[in-house]
Protein backbone atom coordinates (compact mmCIF):
# COMPACT_ATOMS: atom_id res chain seq x y z
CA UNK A 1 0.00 0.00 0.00
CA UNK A 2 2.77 2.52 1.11
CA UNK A 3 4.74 1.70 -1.83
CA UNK A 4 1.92 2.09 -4.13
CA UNK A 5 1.37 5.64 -2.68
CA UNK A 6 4.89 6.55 -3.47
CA UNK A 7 5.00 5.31 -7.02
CA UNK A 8 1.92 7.19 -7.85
CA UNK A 9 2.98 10.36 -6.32
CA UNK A 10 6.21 10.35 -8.44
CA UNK A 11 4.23 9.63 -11.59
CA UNK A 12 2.45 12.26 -10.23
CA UNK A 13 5.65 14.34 -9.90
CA UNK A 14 7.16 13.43 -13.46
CA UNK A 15 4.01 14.17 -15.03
CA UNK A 16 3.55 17.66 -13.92
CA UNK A 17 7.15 18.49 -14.63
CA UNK A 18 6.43 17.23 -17.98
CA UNK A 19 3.62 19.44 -18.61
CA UNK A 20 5.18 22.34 -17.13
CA UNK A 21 7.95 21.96 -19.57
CA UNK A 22 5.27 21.75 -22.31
CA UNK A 23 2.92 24.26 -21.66
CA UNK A 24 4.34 27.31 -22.60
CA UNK A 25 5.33 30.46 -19.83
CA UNK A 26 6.33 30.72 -16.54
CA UNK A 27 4.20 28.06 -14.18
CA UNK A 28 5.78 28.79 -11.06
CA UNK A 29 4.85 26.42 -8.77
CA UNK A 30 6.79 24.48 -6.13
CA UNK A 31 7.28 20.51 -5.57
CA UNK A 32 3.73 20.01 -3.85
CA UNK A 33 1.77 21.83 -6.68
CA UNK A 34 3.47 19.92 -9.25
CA UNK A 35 2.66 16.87 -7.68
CA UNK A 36 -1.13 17.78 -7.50
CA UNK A 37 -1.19 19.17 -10.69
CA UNK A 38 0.41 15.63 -12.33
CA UNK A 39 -2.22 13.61 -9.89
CA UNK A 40 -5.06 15.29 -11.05
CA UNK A 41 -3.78 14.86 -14.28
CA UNK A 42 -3.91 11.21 -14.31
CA UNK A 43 -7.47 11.31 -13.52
CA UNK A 44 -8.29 13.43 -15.95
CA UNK A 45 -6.07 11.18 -18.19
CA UNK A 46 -7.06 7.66 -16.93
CA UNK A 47 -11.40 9.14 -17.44
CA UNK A 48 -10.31 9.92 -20.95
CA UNK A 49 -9.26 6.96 -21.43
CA UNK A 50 -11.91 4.89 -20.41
CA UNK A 51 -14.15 7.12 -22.17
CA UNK A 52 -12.18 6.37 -25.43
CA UNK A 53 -11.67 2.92 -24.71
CA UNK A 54 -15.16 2.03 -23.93
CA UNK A 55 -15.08 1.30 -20.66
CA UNK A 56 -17.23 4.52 -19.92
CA UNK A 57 -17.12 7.08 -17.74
CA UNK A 58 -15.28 6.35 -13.89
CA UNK A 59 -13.82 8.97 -12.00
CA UNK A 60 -11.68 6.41 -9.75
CA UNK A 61 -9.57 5.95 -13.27
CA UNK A 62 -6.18 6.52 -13.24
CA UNK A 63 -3.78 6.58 -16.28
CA UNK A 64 0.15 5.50 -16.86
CA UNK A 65 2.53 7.85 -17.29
CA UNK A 66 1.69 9.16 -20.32
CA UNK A 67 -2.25 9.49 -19.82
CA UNK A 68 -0.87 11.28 -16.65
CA UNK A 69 1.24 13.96 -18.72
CA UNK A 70 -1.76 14.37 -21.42
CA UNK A 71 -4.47 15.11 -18.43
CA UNK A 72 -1.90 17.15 -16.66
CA UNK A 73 -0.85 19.41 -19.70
CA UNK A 74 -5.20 19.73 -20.09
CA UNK A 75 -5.66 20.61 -16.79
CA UNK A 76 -2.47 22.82 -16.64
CA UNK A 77 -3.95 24.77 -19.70
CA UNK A 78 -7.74 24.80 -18.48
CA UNK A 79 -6.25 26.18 -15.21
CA UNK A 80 -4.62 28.86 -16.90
CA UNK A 81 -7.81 30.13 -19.30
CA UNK A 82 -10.03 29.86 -16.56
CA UNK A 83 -7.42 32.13 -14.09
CA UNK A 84 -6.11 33.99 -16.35
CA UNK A 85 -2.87 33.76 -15.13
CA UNK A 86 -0.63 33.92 -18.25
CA UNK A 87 -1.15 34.55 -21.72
CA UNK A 88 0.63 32.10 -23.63
């Protein structure tokens, strides 16, 4: 269980360092927002994925790594247009 945990919050991790990178402009953010911003990110990623897949709709869906960077780099941009934080 612990180790689970710990694996998913680095996916979490590399997955909203990816989209960081991606997403153009400054996203300054520290260690613990990137983390939450890659978690989220896989389930926005994993419910995408069932929905394409079939599976339907499940909000307890989590994706891999890259589902994780794909729902992170959405949410990452969503964030941004609804807070108008940046222009890109």
């Amino acid at each position: 269980m612990m180790w689970s945990l710990l694996v998913f919050l680095l996916v979490g991790l590399i997955a909203g360092f990816i989209a960081r990178a991606v997403v153009p402009g400054d996203d300054s953010m520290g260690v613990i927002g990137t983390i939450i911003l890659g978690v989220v990110g896989s389930f926005v990623g994993g419910s995408i994925g069932a929905v394409i897949s079939g599976d339907g709709f499940g909000l307890g869906n989590t994706a891999g790594i890259i589902g994780s960077v794909i729902g992170a780099i959405i949410v990452l941009i969503v964030f941004n247009a609804v807070t108008g934080r940046k222009k890109a």
